[in-house]
C-alpha atoms as a PDB file:
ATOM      1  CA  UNK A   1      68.701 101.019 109.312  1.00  0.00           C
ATOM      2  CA  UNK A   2      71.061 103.643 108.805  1.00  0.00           C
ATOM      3  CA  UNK A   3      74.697 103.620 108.323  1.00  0.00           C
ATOM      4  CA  UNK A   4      77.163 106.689 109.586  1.00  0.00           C
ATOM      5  CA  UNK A   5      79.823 106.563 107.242  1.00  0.00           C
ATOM      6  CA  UNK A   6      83.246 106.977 109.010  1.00  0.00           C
ATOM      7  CA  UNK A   7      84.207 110.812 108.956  1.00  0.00           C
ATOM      8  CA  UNK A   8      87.602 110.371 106.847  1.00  0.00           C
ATOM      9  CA  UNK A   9      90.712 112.906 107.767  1.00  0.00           C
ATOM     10  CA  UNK A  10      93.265 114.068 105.334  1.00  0.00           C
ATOM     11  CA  UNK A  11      96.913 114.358 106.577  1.00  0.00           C
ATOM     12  CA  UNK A  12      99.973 115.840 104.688  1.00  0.00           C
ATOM     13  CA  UNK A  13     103.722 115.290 105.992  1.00  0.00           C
ATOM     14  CA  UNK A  14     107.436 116.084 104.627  1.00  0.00           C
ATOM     15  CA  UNK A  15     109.097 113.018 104.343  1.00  0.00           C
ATOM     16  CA  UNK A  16     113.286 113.975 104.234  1.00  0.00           C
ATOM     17  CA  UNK A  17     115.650 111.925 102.573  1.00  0.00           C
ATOM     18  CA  UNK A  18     114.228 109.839  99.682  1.00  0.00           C
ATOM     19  CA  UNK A  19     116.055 109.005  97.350  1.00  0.00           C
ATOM     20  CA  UNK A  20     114.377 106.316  95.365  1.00  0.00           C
ATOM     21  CA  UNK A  21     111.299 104.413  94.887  1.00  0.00           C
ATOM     22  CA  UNK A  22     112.380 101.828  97.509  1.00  0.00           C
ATOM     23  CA  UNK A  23     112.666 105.004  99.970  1.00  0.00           C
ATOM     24  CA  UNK A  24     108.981 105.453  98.845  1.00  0.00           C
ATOM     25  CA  UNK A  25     107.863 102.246  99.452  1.00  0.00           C
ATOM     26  CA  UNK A  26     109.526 102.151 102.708  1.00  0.00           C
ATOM     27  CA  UNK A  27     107.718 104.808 103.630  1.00  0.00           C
ATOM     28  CA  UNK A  28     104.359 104.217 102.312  1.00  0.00           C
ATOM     29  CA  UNK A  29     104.737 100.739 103.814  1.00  0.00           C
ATOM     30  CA  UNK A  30     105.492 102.167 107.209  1.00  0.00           C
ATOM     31  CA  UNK A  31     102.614 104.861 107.328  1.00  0.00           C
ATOM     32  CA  UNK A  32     100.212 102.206 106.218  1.00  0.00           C
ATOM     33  CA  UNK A  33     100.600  99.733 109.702  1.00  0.00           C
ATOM     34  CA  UNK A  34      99.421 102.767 111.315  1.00  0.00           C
ATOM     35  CA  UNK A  35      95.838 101.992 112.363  1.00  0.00           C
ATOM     36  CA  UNK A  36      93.420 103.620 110.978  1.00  0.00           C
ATOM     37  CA  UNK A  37      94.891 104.648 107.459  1.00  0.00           C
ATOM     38  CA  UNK A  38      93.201 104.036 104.643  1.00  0.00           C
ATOM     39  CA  UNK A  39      95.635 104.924 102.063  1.00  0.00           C
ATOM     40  CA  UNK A  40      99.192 106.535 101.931  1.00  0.00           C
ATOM     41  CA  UNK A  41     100.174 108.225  98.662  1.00  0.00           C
ATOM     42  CA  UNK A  42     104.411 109.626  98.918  1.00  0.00           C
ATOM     43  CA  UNK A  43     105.415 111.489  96.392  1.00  0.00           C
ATOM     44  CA  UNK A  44     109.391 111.394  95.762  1.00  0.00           C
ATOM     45  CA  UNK A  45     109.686 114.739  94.131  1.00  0.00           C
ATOM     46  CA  UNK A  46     108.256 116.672  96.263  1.00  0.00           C
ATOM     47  CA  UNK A  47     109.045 115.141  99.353  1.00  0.00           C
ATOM     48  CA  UNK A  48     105.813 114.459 100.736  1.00  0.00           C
ATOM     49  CA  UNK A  49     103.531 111.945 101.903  1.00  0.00           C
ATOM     50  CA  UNK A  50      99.436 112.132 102.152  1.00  0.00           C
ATOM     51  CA  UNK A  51      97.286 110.247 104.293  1.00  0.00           C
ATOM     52  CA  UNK A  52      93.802 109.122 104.206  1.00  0.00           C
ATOM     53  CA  UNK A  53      92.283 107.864 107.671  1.00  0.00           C
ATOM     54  CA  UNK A  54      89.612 107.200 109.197  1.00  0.00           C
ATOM     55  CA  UNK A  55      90.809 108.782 112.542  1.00  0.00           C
ATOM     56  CA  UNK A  56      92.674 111.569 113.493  1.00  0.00           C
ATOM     57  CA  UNK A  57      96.614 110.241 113.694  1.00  0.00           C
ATOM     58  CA  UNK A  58      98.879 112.423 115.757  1.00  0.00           C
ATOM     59  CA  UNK A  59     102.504 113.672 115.248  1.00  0.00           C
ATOM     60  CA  UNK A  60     103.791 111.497 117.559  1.00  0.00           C
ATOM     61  CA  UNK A  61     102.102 108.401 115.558  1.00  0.00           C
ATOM     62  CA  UNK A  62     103.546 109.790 112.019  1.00  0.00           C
ATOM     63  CA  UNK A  63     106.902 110.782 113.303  1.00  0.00           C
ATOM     64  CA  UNK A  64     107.264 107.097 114.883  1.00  0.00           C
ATOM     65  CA  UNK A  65     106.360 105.287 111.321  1.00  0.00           C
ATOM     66  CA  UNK A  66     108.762 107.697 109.033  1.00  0.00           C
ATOM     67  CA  UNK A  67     111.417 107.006 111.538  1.00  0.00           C
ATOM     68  CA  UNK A  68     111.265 103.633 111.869  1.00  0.00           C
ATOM     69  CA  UNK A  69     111.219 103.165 107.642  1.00  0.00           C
ATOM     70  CA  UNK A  70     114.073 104.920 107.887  1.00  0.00           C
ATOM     71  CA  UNK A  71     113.588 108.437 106.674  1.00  0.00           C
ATOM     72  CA  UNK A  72     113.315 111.871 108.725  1.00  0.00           C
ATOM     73  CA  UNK A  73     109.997 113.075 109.395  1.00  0.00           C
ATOM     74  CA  UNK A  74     109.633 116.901 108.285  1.00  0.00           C
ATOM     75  CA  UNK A  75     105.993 117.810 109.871  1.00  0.00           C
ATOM     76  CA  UNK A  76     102.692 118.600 109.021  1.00  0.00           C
ATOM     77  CA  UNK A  77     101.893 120.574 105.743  1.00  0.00           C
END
């Protein structure tokens, strides 16, 4: 029997106003309660946040969890 492995998508976002690596937790924790995501990596410096799922996740659905960590959500890159 053979297994379909789950297509995975790639999503980058701009994240606005971190500060600090509690901003980035924040963040990373909020993006990761979004179903579907496999992993969340933010990166402070450059304001960004990248998102492994395994289903496409719409704007709506990102600008929601940015929002309610706290932070502004910037868009898709």
């Amino acid at each position: 029997m053979l297994f379909k492995k789950k297509e995975e998508t790639t999503i980058m976002i701009k994240v606005q106003g971190m500060m600090c690596m509690n901003c980035v937790k924040h963040v990373t924790e909020g993006l990761e309660k979004l179903k579907g995501v496999k992993s969340v990596d933010v990166n402070l410096k450059d304001g960004t946040a990248t998102i492994v799922a395994t289903r496409p996740i719409y704007d709506e659905e990102l600008k929601n969890a940015v929002m309610d960590s706290g932070y502004k959500y910037g868009g898709r890159i």
